[in-house]
PDB file of N, CA and C in Angstrom:
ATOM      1  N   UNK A   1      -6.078  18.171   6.573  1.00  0.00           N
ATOM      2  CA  UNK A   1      -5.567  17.161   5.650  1.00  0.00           C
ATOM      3  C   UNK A   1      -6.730  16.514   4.908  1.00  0.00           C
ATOM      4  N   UNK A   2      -6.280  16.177   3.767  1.00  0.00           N
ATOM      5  CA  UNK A   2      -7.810  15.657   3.117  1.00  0.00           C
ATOM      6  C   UNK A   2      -7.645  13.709   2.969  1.00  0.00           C
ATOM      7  N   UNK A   3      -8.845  13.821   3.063  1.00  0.00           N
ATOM      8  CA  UNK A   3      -8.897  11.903   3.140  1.00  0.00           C
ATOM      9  C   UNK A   3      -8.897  11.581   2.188  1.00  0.00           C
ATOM     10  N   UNK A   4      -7.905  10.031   1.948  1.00  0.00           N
ATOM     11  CA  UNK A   4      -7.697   9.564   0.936  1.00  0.00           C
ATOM     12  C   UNK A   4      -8.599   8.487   0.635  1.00  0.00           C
ATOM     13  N   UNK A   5      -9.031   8.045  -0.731  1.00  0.00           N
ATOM     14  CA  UNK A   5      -9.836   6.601  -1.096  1.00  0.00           C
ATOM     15  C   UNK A   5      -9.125   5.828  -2.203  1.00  0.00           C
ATOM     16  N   UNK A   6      -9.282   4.785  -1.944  1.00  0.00           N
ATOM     17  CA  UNK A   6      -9.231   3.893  -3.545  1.00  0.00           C
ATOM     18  C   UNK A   6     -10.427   4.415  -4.431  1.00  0.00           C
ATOM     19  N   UNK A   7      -9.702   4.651  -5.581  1.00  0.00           N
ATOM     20  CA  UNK A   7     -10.936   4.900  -6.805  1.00  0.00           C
ATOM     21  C   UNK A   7     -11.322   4.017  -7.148  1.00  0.00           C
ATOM     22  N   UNK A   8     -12.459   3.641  -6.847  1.00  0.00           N
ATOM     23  CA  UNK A   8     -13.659   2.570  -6.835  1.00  0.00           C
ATOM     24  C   UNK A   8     -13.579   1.949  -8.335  1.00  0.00           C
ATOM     25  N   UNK A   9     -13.143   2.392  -9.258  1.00  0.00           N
ATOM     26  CA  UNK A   9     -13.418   1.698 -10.809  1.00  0.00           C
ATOM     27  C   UNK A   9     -11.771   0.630 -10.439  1.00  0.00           C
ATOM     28  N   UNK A  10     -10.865   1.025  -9.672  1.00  0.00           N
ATOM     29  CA  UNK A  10      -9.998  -0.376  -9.845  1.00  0.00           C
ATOM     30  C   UNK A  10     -10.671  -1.359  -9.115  1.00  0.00           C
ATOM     31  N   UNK A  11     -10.430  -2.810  -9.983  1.00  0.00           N
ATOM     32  CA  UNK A  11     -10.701  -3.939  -9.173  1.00  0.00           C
ATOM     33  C   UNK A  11      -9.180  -4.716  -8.675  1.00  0.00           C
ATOM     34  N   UNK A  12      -9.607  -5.120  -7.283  1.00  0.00           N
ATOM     35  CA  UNK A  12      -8.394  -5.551  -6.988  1.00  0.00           C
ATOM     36  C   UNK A  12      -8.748  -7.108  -5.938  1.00  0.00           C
ATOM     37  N   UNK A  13      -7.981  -7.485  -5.423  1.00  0.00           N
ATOM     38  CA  UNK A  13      -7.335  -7.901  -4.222  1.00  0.00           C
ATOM     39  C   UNK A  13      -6.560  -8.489  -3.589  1.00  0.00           C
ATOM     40  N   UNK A  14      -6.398  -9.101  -2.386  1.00  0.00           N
ATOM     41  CA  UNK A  14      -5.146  -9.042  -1.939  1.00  0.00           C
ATOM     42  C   UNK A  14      -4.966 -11.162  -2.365  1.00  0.00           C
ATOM     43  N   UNK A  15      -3.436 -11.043  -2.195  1.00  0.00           N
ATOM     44  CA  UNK A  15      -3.358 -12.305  -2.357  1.00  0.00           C
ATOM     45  C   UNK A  15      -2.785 -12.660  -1.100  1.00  0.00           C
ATOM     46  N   UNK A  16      -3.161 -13.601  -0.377  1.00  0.00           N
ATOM     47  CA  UNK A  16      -3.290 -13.796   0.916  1.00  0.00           C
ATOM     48  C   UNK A  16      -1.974 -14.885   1.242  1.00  0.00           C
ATOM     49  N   UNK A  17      -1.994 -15.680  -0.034  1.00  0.00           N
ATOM     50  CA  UNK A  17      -0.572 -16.788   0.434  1.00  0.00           C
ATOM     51  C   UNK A  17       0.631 -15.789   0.502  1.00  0.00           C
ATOM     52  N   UNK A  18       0.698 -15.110  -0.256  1.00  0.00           N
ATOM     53  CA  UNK A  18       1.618 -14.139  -1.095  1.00  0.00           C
ATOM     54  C   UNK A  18       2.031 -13.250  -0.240  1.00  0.00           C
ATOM     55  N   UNK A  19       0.707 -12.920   0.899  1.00  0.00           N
ATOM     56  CA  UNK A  19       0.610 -11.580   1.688  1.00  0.00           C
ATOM     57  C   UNK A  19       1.543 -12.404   3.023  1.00  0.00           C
ATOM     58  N   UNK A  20       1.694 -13.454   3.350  1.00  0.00           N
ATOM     59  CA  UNK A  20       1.944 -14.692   4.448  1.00  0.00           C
ATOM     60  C   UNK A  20       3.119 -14.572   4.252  1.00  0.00           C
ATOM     61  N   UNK A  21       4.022 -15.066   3.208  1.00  0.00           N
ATOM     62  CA  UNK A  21       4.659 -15.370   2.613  1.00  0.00           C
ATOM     63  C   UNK A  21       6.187 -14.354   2.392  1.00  0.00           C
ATOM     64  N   UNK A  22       5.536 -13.296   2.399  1.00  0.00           N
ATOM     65  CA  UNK A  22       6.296 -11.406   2.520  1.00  0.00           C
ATOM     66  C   UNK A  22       6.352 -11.049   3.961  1.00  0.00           C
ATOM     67  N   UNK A  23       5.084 -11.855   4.886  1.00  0.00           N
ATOM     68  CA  UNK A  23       5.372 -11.162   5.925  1.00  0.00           C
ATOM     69  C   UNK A  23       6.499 -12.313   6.815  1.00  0.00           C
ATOM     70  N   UNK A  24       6.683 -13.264   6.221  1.00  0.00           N
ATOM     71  CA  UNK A  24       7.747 -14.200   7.350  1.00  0.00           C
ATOM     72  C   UNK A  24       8.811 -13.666   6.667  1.00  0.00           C
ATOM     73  N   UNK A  25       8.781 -13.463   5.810  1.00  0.00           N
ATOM     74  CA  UNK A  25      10.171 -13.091   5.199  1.00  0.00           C
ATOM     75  C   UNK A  25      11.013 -11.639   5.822  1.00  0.00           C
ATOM     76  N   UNK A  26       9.896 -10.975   6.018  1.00  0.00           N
ATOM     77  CA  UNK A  26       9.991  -9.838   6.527  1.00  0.00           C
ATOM     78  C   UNK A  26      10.638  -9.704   8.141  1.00  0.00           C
ATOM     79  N   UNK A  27       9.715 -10.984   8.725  1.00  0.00           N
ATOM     80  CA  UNK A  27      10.284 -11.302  10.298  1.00  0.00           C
ATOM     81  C   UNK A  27      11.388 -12.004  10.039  1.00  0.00           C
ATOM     82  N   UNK A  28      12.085 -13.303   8.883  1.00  0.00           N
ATOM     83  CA  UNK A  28      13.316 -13.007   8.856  1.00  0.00           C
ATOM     84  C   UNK A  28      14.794 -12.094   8.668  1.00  0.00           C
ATOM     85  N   UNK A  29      13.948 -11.572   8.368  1.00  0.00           N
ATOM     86  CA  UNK A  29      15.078 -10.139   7.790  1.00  0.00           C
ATOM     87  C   UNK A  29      15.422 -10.560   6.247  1.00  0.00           C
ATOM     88  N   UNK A  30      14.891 -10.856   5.590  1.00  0.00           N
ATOM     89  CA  UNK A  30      14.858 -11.033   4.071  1.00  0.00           C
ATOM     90  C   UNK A  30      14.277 -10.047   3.698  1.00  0.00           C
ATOM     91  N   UNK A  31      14.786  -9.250   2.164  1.00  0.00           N
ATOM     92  CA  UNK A  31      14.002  -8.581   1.720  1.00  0.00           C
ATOM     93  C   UNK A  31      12.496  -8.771   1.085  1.00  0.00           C
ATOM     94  N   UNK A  32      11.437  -8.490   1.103  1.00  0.00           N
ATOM     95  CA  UNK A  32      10.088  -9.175   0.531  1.00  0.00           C
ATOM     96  C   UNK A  32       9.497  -7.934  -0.378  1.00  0.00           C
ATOM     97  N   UNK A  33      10.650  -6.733  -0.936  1.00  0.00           N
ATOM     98  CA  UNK A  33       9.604  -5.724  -1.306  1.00  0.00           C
ATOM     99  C   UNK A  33       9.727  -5.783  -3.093  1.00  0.00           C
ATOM    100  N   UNK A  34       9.943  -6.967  -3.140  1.00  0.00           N
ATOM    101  CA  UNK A  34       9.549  -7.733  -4.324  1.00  0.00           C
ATOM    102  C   UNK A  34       8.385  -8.513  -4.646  1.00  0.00           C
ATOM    103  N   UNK A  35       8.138  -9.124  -3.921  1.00  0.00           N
ATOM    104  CA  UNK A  35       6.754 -10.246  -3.862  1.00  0.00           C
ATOM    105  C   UNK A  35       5.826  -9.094  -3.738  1.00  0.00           C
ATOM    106  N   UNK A  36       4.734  -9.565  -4.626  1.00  0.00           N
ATOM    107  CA  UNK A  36       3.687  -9.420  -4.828  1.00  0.00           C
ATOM    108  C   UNK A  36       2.277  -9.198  -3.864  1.00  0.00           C
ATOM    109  N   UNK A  37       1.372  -9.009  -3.538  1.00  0.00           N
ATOM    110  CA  UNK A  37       0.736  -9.223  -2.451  1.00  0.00           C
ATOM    111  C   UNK A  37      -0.670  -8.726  -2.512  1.00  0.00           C
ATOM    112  N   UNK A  38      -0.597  -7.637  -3.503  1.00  0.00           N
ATOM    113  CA  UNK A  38      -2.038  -7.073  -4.148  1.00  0.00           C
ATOM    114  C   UNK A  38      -2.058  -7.565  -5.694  1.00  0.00           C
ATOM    115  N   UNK A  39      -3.288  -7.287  -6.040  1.00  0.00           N
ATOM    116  CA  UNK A  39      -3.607  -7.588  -7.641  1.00  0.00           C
ATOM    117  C   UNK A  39      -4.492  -6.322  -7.632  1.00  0.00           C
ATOM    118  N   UNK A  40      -4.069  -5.597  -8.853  1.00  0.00           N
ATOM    119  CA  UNK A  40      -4.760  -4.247  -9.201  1.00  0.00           C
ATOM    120  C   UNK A  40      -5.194  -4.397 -10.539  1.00  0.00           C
ATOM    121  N   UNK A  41      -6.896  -4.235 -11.179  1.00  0.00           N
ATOM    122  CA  UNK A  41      -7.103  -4.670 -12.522  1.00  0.00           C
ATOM    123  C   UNK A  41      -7.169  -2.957 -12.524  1.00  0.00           C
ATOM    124  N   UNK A  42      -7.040  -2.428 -14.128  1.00  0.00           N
ATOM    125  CA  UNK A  42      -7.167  -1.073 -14.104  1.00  0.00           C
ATOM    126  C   UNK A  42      -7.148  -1.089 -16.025  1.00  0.00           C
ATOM    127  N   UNK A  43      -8.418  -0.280 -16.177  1.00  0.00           N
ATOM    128  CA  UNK A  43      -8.498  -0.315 -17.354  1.00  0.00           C
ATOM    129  C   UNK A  43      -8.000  -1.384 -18.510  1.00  0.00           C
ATOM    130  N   UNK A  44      -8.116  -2.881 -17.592  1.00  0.00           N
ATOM    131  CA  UNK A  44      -7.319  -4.258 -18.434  1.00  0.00           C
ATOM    132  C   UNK A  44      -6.420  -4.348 -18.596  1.00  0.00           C
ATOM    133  N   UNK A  45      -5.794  -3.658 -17.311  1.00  0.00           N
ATOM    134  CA  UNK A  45      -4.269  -4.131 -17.189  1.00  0.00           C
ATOM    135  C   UNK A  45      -4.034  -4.144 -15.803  1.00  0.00           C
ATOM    136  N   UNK A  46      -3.190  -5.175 -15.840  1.00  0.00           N
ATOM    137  CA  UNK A  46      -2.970  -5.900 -14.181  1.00  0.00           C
ATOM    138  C   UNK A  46      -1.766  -5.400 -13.404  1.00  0.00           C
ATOM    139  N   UNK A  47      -1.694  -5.150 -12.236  1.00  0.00           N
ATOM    140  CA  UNK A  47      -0.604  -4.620 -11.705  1.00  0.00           C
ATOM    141  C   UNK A  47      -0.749  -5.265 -10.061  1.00  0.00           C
ATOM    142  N   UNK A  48       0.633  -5.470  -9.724  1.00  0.00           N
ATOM    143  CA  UNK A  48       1.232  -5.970  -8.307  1.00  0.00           C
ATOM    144  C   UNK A  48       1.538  -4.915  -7.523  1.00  0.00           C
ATOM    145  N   UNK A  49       1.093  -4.898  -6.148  1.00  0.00           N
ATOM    146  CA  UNK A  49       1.625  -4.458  -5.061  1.00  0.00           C
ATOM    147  C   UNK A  49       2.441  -5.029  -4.124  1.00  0.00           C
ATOM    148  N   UNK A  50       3.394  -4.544  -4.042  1.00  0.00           N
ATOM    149  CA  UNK A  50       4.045  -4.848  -2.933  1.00  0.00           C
ATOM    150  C   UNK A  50       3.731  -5.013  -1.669  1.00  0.00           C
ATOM    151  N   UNK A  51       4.261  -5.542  -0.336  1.00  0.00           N
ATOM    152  CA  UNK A  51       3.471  -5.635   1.221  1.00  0.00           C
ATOM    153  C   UNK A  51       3.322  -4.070   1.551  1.00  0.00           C
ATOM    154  N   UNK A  52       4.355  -3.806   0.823  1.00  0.00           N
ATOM    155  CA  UNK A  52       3.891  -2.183   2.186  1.00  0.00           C
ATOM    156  C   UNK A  52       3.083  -1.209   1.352  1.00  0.00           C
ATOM    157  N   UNK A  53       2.608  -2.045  -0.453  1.00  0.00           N
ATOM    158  CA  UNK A  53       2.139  -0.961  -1.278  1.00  0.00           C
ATOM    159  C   UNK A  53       0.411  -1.758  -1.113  1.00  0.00           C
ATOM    160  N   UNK A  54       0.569  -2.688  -0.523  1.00  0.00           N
ATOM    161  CA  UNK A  54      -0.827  -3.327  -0.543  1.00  0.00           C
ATOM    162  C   UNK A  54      -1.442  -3.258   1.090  1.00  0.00           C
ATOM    163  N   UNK A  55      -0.292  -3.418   1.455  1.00  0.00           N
ATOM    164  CA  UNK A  55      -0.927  -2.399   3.211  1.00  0.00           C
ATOM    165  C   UNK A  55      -1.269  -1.368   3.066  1.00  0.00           C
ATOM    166  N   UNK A  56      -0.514  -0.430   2.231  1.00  0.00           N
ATOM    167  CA  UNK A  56      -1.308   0.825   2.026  1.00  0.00           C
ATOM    168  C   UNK A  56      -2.559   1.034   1.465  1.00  0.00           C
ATOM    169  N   UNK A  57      -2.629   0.173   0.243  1.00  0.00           N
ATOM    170  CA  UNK A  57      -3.851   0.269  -0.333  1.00  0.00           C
ATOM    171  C   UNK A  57      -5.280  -0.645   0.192  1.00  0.00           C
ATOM    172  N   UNK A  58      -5.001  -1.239   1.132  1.00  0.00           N
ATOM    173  CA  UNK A  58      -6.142  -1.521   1.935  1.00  0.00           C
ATOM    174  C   UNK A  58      -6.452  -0.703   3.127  1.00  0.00           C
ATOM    175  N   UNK A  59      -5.532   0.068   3.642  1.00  0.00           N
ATOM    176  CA  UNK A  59      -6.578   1.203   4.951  1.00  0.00           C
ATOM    177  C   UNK A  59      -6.633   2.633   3.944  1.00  0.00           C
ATOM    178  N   UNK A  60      -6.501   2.340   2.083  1.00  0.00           N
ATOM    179  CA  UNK A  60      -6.841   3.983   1.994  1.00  0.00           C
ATOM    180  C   UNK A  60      -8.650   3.542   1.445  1.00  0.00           C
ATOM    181  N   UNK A  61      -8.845   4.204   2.989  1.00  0.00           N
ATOM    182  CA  UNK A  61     -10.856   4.106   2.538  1.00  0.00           C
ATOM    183  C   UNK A  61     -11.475   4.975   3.706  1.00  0.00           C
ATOM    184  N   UNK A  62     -10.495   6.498   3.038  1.00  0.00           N
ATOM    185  CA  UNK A  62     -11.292   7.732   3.578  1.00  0.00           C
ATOM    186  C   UNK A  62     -10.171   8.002   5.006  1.00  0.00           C
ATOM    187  N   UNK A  63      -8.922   7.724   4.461  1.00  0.00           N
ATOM    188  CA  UNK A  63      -8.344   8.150   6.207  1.00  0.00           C
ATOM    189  C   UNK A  63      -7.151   9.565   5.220  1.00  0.00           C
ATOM    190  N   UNK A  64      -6.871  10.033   6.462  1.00  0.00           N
ATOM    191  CA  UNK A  64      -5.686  11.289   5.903  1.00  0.00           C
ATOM    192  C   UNK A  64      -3.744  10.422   5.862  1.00  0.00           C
ATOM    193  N   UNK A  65      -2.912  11.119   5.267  1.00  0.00           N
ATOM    194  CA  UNK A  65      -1.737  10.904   5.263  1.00  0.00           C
ATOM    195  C   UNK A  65      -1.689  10.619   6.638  1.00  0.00           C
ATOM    196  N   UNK A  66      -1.715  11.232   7.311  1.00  0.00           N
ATOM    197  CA  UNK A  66      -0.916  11.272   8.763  1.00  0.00           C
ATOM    198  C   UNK A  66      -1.434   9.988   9.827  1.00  0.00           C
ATOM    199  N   UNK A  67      -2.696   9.863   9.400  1.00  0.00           N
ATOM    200  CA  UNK A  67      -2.945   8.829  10.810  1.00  0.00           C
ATOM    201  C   UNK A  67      -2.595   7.159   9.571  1.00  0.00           C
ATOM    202  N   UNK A  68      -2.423   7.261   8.293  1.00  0.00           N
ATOM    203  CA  UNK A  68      -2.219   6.027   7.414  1.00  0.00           C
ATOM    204  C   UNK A  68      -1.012   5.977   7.609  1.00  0.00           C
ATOM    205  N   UNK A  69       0.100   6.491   7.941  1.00  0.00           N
ATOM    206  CA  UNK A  69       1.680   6.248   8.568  1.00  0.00           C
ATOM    207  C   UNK A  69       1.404   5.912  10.056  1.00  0.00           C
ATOM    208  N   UNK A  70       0.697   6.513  10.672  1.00  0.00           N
ATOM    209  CA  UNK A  70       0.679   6.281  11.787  1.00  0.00           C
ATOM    210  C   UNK A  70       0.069   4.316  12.177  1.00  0.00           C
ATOM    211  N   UNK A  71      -0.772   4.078  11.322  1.00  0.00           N
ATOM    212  CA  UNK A  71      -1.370   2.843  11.045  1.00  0.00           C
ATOM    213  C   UNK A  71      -0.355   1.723  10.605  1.00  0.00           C
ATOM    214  N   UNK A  72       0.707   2.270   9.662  1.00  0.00           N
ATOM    215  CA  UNK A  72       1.320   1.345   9.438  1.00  0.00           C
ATOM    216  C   UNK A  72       2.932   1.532   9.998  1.00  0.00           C
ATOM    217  N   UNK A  73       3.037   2.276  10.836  1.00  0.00           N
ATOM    218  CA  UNK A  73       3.989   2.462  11.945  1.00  0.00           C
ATOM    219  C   UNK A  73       3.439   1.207  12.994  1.00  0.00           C
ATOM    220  N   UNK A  74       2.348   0.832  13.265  1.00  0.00           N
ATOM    221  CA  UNK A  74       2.285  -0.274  13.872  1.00  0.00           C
ATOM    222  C   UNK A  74       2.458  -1.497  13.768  1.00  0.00           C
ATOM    223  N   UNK A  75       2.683  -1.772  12.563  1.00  0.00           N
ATOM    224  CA  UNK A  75       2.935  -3.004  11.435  1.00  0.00           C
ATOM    225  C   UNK A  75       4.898  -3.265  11.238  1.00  0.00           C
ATOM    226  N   UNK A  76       4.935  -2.238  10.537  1.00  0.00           N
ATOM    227  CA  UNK A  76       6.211  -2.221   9.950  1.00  0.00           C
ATOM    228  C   UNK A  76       7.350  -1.512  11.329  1.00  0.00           C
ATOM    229  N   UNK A  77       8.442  -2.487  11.014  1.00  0.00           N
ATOM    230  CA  UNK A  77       9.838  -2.010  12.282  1.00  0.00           C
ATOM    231  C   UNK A  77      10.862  -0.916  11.110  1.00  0.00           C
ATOM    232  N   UNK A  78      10.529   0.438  11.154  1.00  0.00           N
ATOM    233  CA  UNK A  78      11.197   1.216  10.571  1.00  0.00           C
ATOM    234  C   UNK A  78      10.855   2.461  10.833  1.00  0.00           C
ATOM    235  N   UNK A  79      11.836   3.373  10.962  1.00  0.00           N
ATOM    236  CA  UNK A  79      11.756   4.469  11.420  1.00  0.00           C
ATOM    237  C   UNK A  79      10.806   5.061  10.713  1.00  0.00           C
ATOM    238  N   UNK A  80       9.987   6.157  11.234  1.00  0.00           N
ATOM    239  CA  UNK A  80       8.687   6.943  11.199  1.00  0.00           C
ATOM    240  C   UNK A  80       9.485   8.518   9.856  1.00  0.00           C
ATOM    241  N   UNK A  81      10.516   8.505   9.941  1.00  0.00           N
ATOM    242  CA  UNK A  81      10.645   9.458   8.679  1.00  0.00           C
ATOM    243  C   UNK A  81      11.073   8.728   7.808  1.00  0.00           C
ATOM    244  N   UNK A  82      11.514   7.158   7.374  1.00  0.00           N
ATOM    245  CA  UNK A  82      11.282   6.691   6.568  1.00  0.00           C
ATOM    246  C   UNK A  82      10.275   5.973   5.575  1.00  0.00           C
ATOM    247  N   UNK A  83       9.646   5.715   6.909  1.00  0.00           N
ATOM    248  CA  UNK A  83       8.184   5.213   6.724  1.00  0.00           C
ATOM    249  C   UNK A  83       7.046   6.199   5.631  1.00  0.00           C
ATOM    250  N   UNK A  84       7.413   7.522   6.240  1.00  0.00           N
ATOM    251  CA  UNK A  84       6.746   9.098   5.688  1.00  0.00           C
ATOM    252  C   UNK A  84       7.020   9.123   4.605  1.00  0.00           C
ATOM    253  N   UNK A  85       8.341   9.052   4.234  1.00  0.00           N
ATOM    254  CA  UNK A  85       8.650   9.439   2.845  1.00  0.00           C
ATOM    255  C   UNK A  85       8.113   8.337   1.710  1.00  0.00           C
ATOM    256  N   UNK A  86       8.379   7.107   2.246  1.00  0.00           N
ATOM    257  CA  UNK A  86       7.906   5.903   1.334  1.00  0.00           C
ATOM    258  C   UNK A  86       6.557   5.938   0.960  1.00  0.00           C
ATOM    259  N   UNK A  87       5.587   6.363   2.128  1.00  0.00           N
ATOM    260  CA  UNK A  87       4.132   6.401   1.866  1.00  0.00           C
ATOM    261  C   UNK A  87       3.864   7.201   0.992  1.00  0.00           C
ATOM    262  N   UNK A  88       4.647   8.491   0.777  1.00  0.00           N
ATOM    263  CA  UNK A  88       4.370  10.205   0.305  1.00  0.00           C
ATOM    264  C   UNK A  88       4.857   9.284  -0.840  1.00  0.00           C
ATOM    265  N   UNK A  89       6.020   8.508  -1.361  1.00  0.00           N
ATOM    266  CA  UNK A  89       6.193   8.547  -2.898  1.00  0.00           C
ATOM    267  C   UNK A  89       5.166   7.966  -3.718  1.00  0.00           C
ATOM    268  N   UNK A  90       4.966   7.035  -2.626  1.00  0.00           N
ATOM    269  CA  UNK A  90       3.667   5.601  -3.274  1.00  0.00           C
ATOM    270  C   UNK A  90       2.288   6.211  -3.606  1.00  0.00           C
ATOM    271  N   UNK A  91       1.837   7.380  -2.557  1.00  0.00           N
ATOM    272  CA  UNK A  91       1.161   7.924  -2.744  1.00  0.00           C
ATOM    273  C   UNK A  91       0.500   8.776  -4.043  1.00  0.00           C
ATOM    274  N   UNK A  92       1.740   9.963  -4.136  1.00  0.00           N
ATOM    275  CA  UNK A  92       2.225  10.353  -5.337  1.00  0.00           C
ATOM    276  C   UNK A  92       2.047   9.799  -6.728  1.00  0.00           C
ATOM    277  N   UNK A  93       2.600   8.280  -6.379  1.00  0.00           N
ATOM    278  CA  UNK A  93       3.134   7.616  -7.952  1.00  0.00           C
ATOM    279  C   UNK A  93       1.820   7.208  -8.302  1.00  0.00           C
ATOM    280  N   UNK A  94       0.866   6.869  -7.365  1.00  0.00           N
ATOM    281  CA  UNK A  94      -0.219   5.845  -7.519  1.00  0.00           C
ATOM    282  C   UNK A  94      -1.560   7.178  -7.835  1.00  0.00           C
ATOM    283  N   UNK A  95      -1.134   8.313  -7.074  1.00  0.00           N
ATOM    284  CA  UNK A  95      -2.785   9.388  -7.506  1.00  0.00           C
ATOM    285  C   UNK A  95      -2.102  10.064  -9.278  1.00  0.00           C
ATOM    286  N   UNK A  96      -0.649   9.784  -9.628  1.00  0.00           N
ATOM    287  CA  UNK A  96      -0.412  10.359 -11.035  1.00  0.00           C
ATOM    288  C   UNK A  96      -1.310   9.409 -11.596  1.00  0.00           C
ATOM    289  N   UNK A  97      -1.520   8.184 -11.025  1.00  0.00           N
ATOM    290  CA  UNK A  97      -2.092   7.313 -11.999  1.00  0.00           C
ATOM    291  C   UNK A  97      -3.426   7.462 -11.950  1.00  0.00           C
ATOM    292  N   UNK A  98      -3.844   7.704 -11.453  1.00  0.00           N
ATOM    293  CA  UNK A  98      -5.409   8.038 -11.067  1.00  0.00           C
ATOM    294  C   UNK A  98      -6.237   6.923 -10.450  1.00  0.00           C
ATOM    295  N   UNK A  99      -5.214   6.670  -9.326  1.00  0.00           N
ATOM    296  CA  UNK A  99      -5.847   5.172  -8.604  1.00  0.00           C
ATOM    297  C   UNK A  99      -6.779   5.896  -7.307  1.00  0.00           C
ATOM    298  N   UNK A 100      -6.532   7.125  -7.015  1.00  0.00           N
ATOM    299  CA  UNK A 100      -7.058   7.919  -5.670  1.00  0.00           C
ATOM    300  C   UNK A 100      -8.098   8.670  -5.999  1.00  0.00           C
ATOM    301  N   UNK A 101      -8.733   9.011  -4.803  1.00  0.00           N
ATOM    302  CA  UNK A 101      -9.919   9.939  -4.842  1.00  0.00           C
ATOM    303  C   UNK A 101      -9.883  10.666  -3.526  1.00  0.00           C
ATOM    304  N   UNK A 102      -9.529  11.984  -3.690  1.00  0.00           N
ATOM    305  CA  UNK A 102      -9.527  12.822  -2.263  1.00  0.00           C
ATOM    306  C   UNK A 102     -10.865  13.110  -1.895  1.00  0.00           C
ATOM    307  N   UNK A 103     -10.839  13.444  -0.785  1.00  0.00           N
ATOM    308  CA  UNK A 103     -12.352  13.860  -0.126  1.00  0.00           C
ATOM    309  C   UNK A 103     -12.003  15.666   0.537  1.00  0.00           C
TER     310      UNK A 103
END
């Protein structure tokens, strides 16, 4: 499997009230995959992550698909082939954009 990275030319980071804020919501059983939680600058234009799109994008720094589900199988209460597929789309949507760098 090949390791994944953030492509170093986005600037980002996380917003921490925001990141708090998604995760109680989350332990209430509210939906939170609206709120915001990353800030992505990219060629001067700004973009939001979601909790589980900004969890992702903070452990991708050189790990493979399989153990980054496995990472956030410890976090998140949801089944492990849903979990898979969500990561694989985000994944997907985010290297069309050219936010990734394989190793």
């Amino acid at each position: 499997m090949r390791n994944i990275r953030r492509n170093p030319d986005i600037i980002w980071r996380e917003e921490e009230e925001a990141r708090e804020e998604a995760v109680k919501a989350m332990e209430r059983g509210d939906d939170a995959s609206g709120e915001g939680t990353a800030l992505l600058v990219e060629s001067g234009m700004m973009h939001q992550l979601n909790l589980l799109g900004g969890e992702i994008w903070k452990l991708l720094d050189g790990i493979d698909e399989e153990a980054l589900v496995d990472r956030l199988a410890e976090v998140f209460d949801v089944d492990r082939e849903t979990l898979s597929r969500d990561v694989r789309d985000f994944l997907i949507d985010i290297d069309r954009r050219g936010w990734l760098v394989h190793e």
